[in-house]
Protein backbone atom coordinates (compact mmCIF):
# COMPACT_ATOMS: atom_id res chain seq x y z
CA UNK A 1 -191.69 -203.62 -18.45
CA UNK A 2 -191.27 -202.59 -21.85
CA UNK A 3 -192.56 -199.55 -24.06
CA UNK A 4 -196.20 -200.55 -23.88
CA UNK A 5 -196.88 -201.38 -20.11
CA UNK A 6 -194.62 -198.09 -19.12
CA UNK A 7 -196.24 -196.12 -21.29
CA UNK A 8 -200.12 -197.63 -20.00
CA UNK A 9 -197.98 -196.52 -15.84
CA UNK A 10 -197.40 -193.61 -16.81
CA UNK A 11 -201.15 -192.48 -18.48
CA UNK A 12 -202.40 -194.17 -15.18
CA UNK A 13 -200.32 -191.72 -12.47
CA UNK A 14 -202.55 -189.36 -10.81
CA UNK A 15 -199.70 -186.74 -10.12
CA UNK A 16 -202.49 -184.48 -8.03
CA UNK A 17 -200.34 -182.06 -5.89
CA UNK A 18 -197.30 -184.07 -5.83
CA UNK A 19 -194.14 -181.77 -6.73
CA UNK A 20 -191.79 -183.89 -8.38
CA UNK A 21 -191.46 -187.55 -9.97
CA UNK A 22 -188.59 -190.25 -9.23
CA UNK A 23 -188.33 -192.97 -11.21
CA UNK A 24 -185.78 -196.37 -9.80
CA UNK A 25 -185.80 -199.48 -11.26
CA UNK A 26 -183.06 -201.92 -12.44
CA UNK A 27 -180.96 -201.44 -15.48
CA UNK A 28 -178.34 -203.36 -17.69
CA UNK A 29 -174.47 -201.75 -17.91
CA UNK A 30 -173.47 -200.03 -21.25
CA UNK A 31 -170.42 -198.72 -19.93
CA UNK A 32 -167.64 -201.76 -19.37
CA UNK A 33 -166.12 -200.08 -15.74
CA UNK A 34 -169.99 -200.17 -14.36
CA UNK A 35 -170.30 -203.69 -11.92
CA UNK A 36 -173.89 -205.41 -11.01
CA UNK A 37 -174.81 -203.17 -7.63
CA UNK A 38 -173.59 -200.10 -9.36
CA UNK A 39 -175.58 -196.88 -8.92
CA UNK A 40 -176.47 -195.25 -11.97
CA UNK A 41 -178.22 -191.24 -11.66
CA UNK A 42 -179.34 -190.69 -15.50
CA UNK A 43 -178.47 -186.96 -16.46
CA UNK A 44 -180.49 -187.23 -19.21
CA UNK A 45 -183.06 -190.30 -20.48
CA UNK A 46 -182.64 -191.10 -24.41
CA UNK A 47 -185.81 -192.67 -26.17
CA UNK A 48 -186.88 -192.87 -29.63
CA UNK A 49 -189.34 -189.96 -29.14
CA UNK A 50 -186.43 -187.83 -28.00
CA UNK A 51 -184.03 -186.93 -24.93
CA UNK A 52 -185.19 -185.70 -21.58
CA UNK A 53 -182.71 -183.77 -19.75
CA UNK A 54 -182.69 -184.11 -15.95
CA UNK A 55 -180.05 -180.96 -14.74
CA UNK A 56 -181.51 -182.04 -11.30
CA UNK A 57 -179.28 -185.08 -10.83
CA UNK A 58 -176.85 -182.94 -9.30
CA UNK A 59 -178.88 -182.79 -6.44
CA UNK A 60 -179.43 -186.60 -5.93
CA UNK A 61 -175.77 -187.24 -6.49
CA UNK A 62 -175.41 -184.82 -3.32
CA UNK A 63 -177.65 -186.55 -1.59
CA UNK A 64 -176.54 -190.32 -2.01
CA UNK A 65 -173.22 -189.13 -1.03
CA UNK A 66 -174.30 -187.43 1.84
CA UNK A 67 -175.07 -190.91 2.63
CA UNK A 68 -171.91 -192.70 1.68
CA UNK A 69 -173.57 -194.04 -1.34
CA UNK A 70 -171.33 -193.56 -4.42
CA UNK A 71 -172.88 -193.60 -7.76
CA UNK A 72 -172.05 -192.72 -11.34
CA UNK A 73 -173.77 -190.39 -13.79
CA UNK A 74 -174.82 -189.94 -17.26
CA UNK A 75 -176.97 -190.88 -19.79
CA UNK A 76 -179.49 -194.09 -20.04
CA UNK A 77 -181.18 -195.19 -22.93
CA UNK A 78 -184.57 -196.70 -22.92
CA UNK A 79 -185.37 -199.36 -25.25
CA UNK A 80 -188.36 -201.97 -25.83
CA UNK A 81 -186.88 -205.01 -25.80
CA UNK A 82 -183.86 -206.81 -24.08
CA UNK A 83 -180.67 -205.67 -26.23
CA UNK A 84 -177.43 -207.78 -26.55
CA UNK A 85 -174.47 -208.31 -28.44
CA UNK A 86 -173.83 -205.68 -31.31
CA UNK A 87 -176.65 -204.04 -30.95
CA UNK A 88 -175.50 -203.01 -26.80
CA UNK A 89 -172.16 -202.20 -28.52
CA UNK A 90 -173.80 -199.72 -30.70
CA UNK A 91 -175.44 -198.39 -27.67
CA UNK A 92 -172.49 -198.22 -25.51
CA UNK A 93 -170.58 -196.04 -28.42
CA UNK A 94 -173.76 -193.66 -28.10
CA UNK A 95 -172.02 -192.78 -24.66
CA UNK A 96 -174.81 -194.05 -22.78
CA UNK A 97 -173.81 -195.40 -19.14
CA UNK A 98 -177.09 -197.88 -18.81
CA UNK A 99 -180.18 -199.36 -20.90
CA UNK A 100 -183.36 -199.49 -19.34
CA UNK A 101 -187.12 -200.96 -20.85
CA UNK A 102 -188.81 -197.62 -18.76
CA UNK A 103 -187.84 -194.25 -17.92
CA UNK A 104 -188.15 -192.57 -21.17
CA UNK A 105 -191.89 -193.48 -21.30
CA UNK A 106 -192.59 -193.30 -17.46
CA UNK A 107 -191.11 -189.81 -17.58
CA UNK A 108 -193.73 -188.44 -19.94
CA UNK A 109 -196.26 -188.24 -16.72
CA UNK A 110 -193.75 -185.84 -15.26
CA UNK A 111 -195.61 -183.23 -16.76
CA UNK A 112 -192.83 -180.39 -15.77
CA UNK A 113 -192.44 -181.06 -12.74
CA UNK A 114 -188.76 -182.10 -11.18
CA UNK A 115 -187.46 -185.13 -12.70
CA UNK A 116 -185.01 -187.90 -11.25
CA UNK A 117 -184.24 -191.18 -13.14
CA UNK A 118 -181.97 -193.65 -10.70
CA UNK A 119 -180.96 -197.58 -11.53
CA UNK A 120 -178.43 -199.67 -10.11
CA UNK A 121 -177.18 -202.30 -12.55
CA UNK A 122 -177.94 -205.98 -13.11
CA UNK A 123 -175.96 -207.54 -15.52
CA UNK A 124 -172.43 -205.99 -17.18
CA UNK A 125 -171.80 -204.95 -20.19
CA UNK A 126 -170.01 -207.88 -21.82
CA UNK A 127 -172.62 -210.16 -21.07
CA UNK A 128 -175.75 -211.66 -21.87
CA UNK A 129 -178.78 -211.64 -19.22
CA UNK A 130 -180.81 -214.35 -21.03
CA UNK A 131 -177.57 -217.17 -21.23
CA UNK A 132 -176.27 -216.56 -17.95
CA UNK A 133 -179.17 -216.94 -15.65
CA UNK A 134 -177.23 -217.45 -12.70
CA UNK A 135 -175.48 -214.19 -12.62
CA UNK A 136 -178.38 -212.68 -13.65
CA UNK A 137 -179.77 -213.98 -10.39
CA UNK A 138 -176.48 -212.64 -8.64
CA UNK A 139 -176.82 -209.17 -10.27
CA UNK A 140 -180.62 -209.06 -9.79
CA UNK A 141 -179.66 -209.12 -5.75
CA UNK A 142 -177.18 -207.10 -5.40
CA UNK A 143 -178.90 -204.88 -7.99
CA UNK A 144 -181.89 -204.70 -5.08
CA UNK A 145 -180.13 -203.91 -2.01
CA UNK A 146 -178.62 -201.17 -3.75
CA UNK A 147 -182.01 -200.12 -4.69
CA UNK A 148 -182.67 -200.30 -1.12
CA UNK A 149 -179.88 -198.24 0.13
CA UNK A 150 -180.12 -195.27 -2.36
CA UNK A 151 -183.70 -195.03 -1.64
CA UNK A 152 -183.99 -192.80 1.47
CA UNK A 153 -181.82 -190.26 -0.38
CA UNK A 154 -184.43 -189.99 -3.69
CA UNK A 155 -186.99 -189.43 -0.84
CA UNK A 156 -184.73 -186.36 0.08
CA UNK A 157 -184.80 -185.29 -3.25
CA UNK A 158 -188.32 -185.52 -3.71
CA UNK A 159 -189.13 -184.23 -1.00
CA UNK A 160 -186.69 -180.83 -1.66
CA UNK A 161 -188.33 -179.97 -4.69
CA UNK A 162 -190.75 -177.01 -5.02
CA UNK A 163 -191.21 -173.33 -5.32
CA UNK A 164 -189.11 -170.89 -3.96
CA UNK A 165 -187.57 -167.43 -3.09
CA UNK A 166 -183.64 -166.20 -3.29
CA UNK A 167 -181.97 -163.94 -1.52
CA UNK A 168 -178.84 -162.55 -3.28
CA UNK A 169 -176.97 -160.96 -0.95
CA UNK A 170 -174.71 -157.83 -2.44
CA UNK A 171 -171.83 -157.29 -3.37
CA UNK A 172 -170.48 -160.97 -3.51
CA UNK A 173 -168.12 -162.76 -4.90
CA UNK A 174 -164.58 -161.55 -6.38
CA UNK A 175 -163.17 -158.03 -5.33
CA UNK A 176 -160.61 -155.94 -6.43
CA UNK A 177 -157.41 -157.97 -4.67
CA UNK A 178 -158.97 -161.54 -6.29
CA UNK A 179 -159.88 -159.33 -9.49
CA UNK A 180 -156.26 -158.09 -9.83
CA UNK A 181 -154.19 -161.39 -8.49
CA UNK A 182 -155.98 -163.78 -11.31
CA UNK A 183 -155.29 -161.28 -14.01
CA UNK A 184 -151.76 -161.32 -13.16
CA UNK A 185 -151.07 -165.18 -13.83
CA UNK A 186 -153.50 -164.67 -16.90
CA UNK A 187 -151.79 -161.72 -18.27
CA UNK A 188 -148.12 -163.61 -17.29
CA UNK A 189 -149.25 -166.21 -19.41
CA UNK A 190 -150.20 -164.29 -22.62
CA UNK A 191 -147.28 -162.85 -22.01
CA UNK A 192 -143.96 -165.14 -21.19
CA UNK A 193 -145.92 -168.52 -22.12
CA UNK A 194 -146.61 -171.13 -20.04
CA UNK A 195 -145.43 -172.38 -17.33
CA UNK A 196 -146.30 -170.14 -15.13
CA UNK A 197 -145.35 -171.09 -11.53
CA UNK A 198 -147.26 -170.15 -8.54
CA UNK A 199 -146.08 -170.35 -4.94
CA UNK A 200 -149.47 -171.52 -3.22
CA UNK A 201 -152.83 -171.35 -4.88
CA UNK A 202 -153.14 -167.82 -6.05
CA UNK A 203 -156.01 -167.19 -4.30
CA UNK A 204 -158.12 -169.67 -2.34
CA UNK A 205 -160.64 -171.36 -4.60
CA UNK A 206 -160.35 -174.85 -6.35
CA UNK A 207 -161.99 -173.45 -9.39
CA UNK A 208 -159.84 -170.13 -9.88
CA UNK A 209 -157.25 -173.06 -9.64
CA UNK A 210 -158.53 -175.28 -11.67
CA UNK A 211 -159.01 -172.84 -14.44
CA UNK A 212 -155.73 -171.40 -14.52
CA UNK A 213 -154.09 -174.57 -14.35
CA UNK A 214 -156.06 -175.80 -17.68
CA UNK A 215 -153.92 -172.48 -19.23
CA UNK A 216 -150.60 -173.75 -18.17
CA UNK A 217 -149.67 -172.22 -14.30
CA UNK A 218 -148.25 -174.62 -12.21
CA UNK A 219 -149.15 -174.02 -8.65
CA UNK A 220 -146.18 -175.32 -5.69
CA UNK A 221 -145.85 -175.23 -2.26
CA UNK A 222 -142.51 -174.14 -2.20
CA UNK A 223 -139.81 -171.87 -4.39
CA UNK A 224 -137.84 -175.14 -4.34
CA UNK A 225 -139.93 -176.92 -6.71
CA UNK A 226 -139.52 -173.96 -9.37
CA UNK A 227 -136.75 -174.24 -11.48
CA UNK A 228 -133.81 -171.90 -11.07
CA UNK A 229 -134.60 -168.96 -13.45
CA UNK A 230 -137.93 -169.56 -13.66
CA UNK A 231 -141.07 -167.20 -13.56
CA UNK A 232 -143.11 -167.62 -10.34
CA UNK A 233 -146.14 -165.39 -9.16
CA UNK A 234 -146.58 -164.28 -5.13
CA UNK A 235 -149.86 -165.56 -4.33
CA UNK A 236 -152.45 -162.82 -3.43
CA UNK A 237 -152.01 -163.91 0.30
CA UNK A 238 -148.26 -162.47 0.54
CA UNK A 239 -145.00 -163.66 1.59
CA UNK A 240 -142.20 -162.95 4.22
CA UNK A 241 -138.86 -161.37 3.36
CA UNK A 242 -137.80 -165.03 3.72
CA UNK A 243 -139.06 -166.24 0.51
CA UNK A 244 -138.02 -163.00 -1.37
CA UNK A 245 -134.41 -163.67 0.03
CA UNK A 246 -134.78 -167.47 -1.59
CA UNK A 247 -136.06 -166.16 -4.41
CA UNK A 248 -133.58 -163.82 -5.07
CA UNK A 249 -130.95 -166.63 -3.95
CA UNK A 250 -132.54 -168.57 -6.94
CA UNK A 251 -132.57 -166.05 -9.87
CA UNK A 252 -136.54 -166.48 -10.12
CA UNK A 253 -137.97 -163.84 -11.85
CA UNK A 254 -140.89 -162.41 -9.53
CA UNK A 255 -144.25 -160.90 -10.08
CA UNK A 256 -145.93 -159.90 -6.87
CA UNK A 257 -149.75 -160.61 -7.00
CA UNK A 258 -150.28 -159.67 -3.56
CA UNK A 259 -152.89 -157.87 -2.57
CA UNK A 260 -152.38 -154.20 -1.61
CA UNK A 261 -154.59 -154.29 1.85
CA UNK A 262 -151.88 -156.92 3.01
CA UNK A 263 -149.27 -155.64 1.83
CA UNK A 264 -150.68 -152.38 3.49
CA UNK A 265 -150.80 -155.05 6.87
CA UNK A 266 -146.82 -155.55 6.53
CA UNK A 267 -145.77 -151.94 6.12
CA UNK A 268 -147.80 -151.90 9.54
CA UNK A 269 -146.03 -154.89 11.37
CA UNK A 270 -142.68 -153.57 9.77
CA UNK A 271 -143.30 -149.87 11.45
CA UNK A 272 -144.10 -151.14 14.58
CA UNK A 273 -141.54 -153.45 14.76
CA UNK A 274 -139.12 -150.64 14.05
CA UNK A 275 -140.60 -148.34 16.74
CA UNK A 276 -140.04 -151.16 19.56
CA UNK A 277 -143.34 -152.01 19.61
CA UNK A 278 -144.81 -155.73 20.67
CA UNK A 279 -147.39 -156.86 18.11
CA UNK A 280 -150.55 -158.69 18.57
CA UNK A 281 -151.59 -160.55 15.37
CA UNK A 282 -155.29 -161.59 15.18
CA UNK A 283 -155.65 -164.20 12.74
CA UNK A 284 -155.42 -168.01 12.20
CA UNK A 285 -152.63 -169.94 12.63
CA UNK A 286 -151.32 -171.49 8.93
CA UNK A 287 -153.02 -169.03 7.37
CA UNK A 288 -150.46 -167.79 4.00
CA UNK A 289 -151.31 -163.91 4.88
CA UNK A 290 -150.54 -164.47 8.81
CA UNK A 291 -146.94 -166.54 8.04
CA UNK A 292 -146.44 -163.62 5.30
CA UNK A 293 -146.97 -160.85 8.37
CA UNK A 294 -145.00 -162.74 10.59
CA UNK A 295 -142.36 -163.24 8.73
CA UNK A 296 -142.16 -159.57 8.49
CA UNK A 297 -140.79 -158.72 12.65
CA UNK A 298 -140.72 -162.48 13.55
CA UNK A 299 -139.51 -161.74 17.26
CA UNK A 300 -142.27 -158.80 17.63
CA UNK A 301 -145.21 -160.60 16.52
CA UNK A 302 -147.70 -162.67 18.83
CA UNK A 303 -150.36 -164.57 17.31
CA UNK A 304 -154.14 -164.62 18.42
CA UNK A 305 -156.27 -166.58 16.96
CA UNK A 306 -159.57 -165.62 19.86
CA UNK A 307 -160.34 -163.93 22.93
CA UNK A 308 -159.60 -167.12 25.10
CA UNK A 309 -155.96 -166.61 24.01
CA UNK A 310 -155.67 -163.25 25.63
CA UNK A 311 -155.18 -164.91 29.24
CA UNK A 312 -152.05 -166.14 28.43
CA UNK A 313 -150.20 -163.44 26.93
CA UNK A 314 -147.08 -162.13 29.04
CA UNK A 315 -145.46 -159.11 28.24
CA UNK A 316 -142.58 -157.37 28.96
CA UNK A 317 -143.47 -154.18 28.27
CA UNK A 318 -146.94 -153.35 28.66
CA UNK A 319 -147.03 -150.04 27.80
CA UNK A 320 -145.84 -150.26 24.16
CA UNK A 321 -147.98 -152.56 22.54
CA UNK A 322 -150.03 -152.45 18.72
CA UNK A 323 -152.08 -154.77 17.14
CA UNK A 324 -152.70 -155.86 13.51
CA UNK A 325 -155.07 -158.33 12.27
CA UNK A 326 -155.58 -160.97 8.93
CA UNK A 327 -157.52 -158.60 6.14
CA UNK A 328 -159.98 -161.55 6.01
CA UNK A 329 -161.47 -162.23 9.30
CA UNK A 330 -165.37 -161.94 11.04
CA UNK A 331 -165.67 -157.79 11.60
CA UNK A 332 -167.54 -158.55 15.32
CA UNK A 333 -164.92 -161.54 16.26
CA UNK A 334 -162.14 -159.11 15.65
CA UNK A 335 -163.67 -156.29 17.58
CA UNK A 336 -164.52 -158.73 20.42
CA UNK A 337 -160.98 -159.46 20.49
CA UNK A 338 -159.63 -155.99 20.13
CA UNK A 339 -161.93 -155.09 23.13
CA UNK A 340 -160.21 -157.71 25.25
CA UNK A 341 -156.64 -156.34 24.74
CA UNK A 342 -157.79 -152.84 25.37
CA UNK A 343 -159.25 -154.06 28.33
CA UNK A 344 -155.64 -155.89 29.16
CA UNK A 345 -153.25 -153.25 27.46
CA UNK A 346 -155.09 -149.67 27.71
CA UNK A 347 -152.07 -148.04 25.43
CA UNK A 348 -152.96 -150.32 22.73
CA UNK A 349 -152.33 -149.16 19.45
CA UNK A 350 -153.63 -150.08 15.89
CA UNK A 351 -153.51 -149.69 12.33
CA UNK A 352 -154.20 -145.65 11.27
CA UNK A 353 -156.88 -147.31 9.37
CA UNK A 354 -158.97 -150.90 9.72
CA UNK A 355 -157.00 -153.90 8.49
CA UNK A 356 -160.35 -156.03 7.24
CA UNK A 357 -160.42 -155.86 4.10
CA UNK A 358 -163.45 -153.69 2.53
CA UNK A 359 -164.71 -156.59 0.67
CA UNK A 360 -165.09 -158.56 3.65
CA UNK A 361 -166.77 -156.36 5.66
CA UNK A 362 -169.00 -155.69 2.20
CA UNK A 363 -169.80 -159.60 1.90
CA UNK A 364 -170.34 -159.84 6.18
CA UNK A 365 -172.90 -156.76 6.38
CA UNK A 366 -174.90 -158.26 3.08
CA UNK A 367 -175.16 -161.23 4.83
CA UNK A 368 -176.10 -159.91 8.04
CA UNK A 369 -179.00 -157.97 6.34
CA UNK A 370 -180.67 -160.60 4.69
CA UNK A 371 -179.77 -163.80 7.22
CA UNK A 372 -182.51 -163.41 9.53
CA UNK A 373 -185.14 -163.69 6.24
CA UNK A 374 -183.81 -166.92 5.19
CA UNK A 375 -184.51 -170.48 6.16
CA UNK A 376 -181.28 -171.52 4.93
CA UNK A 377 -177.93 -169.76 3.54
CA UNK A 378 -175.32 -171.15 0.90
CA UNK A 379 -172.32 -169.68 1.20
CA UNK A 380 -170.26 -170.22 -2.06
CA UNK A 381 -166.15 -170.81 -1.62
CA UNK A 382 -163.52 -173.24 -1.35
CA UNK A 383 -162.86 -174.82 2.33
CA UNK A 384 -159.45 -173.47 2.76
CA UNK A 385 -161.22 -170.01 2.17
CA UNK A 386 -160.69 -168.25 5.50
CA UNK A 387 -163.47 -164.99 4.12
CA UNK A 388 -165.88 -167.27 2.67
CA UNK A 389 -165.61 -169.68 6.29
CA UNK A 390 -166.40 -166.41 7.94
CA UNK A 391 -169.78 -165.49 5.82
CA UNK A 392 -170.96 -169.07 7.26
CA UNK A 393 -170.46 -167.71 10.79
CA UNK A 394 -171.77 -164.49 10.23
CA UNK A 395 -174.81 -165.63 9.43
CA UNK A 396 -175.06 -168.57 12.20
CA UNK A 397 -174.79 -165.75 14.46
CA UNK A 398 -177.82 -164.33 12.82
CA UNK A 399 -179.88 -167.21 13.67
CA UNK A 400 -179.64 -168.54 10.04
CA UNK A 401 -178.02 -172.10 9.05
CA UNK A 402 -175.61 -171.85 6.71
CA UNK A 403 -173.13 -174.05 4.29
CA UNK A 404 -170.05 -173.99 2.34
CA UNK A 405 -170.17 -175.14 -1.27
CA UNK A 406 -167.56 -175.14 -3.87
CA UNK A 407 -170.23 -175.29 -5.90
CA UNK A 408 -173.95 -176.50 -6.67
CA UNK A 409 -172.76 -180.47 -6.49
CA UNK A 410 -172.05 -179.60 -2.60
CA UNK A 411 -175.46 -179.02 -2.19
CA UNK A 412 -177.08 -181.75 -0.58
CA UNK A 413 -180.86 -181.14 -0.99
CA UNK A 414 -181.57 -182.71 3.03
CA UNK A 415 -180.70 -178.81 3.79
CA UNK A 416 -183.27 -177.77 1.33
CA UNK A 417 -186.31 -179.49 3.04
CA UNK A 418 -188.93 -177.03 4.44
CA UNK A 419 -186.58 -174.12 3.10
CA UNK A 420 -188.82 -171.72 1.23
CA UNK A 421 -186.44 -168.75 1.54
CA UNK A 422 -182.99 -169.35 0.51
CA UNK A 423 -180.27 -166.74 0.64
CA UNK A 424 -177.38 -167.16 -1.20
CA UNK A 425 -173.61 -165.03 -1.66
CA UNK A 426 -170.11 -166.03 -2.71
CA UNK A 427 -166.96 -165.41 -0.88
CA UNK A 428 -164.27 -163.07 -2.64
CA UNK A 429 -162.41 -165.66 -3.83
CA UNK A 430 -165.61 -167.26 -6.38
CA UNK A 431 -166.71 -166.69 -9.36
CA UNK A 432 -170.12 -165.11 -10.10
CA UNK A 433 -170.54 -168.05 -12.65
CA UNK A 434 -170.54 -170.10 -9.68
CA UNK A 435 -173.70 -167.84 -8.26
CA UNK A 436 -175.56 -168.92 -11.47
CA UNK A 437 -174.82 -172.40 -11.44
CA UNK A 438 -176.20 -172.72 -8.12
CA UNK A 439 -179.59 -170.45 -8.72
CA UNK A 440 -180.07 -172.71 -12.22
CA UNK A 441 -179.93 -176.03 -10.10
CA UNK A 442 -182.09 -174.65 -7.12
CA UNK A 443 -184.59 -173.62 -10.42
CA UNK A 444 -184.45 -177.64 -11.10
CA UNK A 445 -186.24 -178.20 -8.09
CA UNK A 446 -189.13 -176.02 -8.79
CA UNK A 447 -189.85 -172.54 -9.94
CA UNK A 448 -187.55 -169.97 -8.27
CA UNK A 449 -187.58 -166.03 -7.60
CA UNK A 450 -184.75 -164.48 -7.25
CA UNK A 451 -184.22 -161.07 -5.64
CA UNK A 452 -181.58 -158.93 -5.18
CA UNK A 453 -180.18 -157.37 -1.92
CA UNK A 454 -177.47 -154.57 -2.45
CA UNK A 455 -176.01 -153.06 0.41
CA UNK A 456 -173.32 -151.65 -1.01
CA UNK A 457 -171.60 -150.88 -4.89
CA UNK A 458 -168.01 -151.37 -4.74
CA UNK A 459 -165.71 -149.27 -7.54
CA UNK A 460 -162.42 -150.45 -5.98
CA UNK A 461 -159.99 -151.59 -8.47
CA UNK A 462 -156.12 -152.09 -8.48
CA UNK A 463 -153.68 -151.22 -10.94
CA UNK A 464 -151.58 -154.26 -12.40
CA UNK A 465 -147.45 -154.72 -11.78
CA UNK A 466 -145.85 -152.37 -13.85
CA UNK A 467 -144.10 -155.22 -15.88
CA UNK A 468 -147.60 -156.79 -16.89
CA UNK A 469 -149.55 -153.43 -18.12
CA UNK A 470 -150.61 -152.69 -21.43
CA UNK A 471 -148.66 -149.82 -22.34
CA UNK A 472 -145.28 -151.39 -21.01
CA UNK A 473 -143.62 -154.52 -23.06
CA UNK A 474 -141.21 -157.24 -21.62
């Protein structure tokens, strides 16, 4: 099209009520790894009157691979005339991905609004459009069913794009146990030097993990991948006396970084246990905090994961039974259950106080009083996150559709259709950074008011392992 006749399009647009602009068309490769077919989303379009940053192609990237579509992202440059040879090169060490003859002019009628810029790629590259017509041909198909295929998901995104209102639901993400637990491998690094080793993921989000990793830990499944001698860190989850015994067996020197509420949990199961009691364990099977408890009075613990599993228990003594339960579970599941083994075991007895964690319960009641405002609710954590899972249910149960992202690239704006009231938290385990990303990417889909909902301020904090404080040198 060229500078001229996309600049004439984009005078001619009449916009009227419309909420955001998309711009697809056909582009040449910059980048040598990109193939004819190839999806290109343009984070940003370069022209000679300037760059255009588009922070919404997050969104679109969601969306073609909600539809199995994959695509690459970054910038394209927009030139007037068909570039080859060193002058490509030079635009290929810019760190462009793609050269188009449009967008940068056809995005001046945007005008503010939401902008999306998406290409798929005709020719690579290495090679000349003009002296290879026949794989320009070639290119120029596959080029247009790829065109074809991402199209339903820019309709998605235009059609998410607009105005509106979100809910932050309070207190949210990390509490005092995540707080204290990172701090540890931090402080154990500024302190001993890296590596760091980690049995498990210190607590259960990719980017804590991520993060910490860039620092020097080393996260493992298993003490037997740590070197004998070495320093590891006890995830915030907890272990059994099992992997303290093989710890000790392997002169690892040990910082605990688990959290006091579970660790609170396993003085319980060990009491218990002592006192002849048999133990009911509500929790999920796998989970690092329930094979910590276990471990604890192996032969007096019975796992149940949900009320359905109460018809099978068989016990020998009726009449001396407790139960305990996983500090990060749903508050009205566990009651539900609870209920049921009263109703089965009417000497059942419990914890002297409740073993959900605070923060939990915190992060489920700010849910609950918000989830029946919202058209939709993103819950932020990491999949293997058993209290962030559990803020998705809670609010289902409220009549509210929810999702878990890791972060605002898992949003796929389909869920953002028709939703004009989004409410949004973070399980303990994520970052508040995480909260902003997320508002700042909904805000590239249209203007965006946030308000706050606080149902609670939390003050809980933990004190550190004695060998990692301030006042006390190693």
């Amino acid at each position: 099209m060229g500078r001229a006749k996309a600049a004439r399009a984009a005078a001619s647009l009449e916009l009227g009520s419309s909420r955001a602009v998309a711009i697809a068309g056909f582009c040449g490769a910059l980048d040598p790894s990109l193939r004819p077919g190839d999806v290109v989303v343009a984070t940003e379009v370069r022209g000679p009157d300037g760059v255009r940053k588009l922070p919404s192609s997050t969104m679109l990237l969601a969306a073609l691979a909600g539809r199995g579509i994959a695509a690459r992202s970054g910038p394209i440059v927009s030139v007037d005339h068909v570039v080859s040879g060193n002058e490509r090169l030079a635009l290929a060490d810019t760190g462009a991905l793609a050269v188009d003859m449009e967008s940068a002019w056809l995005a001046t009628a945007s005008d503010g609004r939401p902008l999306a810029v998406l290409r798929t790629v005709v020719d690579v590259a290495g090679r000349d459009l003009r002296t290879h017509p026949l794989a320009t041909a070639t290119g120029g198909v596959k080029a247009y069913r790829s065109l074809s295929r991402a199209a339903p998901a820019l309709e998605t995104w235009a059609a998410a794009a607009g105005p509106r209102r979100v809910l932050l639901a309070g207190p949210r993400s990390f509490c005092a146990g995540v707080e204290r637990a990172i701090e540890i491998v931090e402080r154990a690094l500024d302190r001993y030097g890296p590596p760091v080793f980690v049995r498990k993921q210190i607590v259960h989000n990719v980017h804590v993990v991520r993060d910490l990793e860039q620092r020097g830990a080393v996260f493992v499944d298993e003490l037997g991948e740590v070197p004998e001698g070495a320093l590891v860190v006890f995830s915030a989850h907890g272990v059994s006396p099992q992997v303290r015994d093989e710890a000790a067996e392997r002169t690892l020197r040990v910082i605990d970084a688990t959290c006091p509420l579970v660790t609170k949990v396993h003085a319980e199961a060990k009491r218990f246990a002592k006192a002849g009691y048999t133990i009911f364990l509500i929790g999920h099977d796998g989970h690092e905090e329930v094979e910590g408890t276990t471990g604890e009075a192996p032969e007096a613990i019975r796992l149940v994961e949900e009320h359905d599993d109460l018809e099978q228990l068989a016990i020998e003594n009726p009449g001396k039974v407790a139960y305990l339960t996983q500090t990060t579970l749903a508050v009205d599941e566990v009651n539900t259950v609870v209920e049921g083994l009263r109703g089965r075991f009417p000497s059942l007895s419990g914890p002297g106080s409740e073993d959900i964690c605070y923060a939990t319960q915190n992060r489920q009641d700010a849910v609950k009083a918000l989830a029946r405002e919202c058209d939709l609710l993103l819950v932020i954590g990491s999949e293997n996150s058993s209290n962030s899972q559990r803020l998705v249910e809670v609010a289902e149960r409220e009549g509210c559709r929810a999702r878990l992202v890791d972060d605002e690239t898992g949003i796929d704006p389909a869920w953002l259709v028709d939703a004009c009231t989004v409410g949004l938290t973070a399980g303990a385990s994520a970052a508040e950074v995480l909260v902003e990303r997320v508002i700042e990417a909904l805000g590239d889909l249209g203007p965006v008011e946030v308000e706050e909902r606080q149902v609670i301020t939390e003050s809980m904090r933990f004190t550190l392992p004695v060998e990692l404080r301030s006042d006390v040198r190693g």
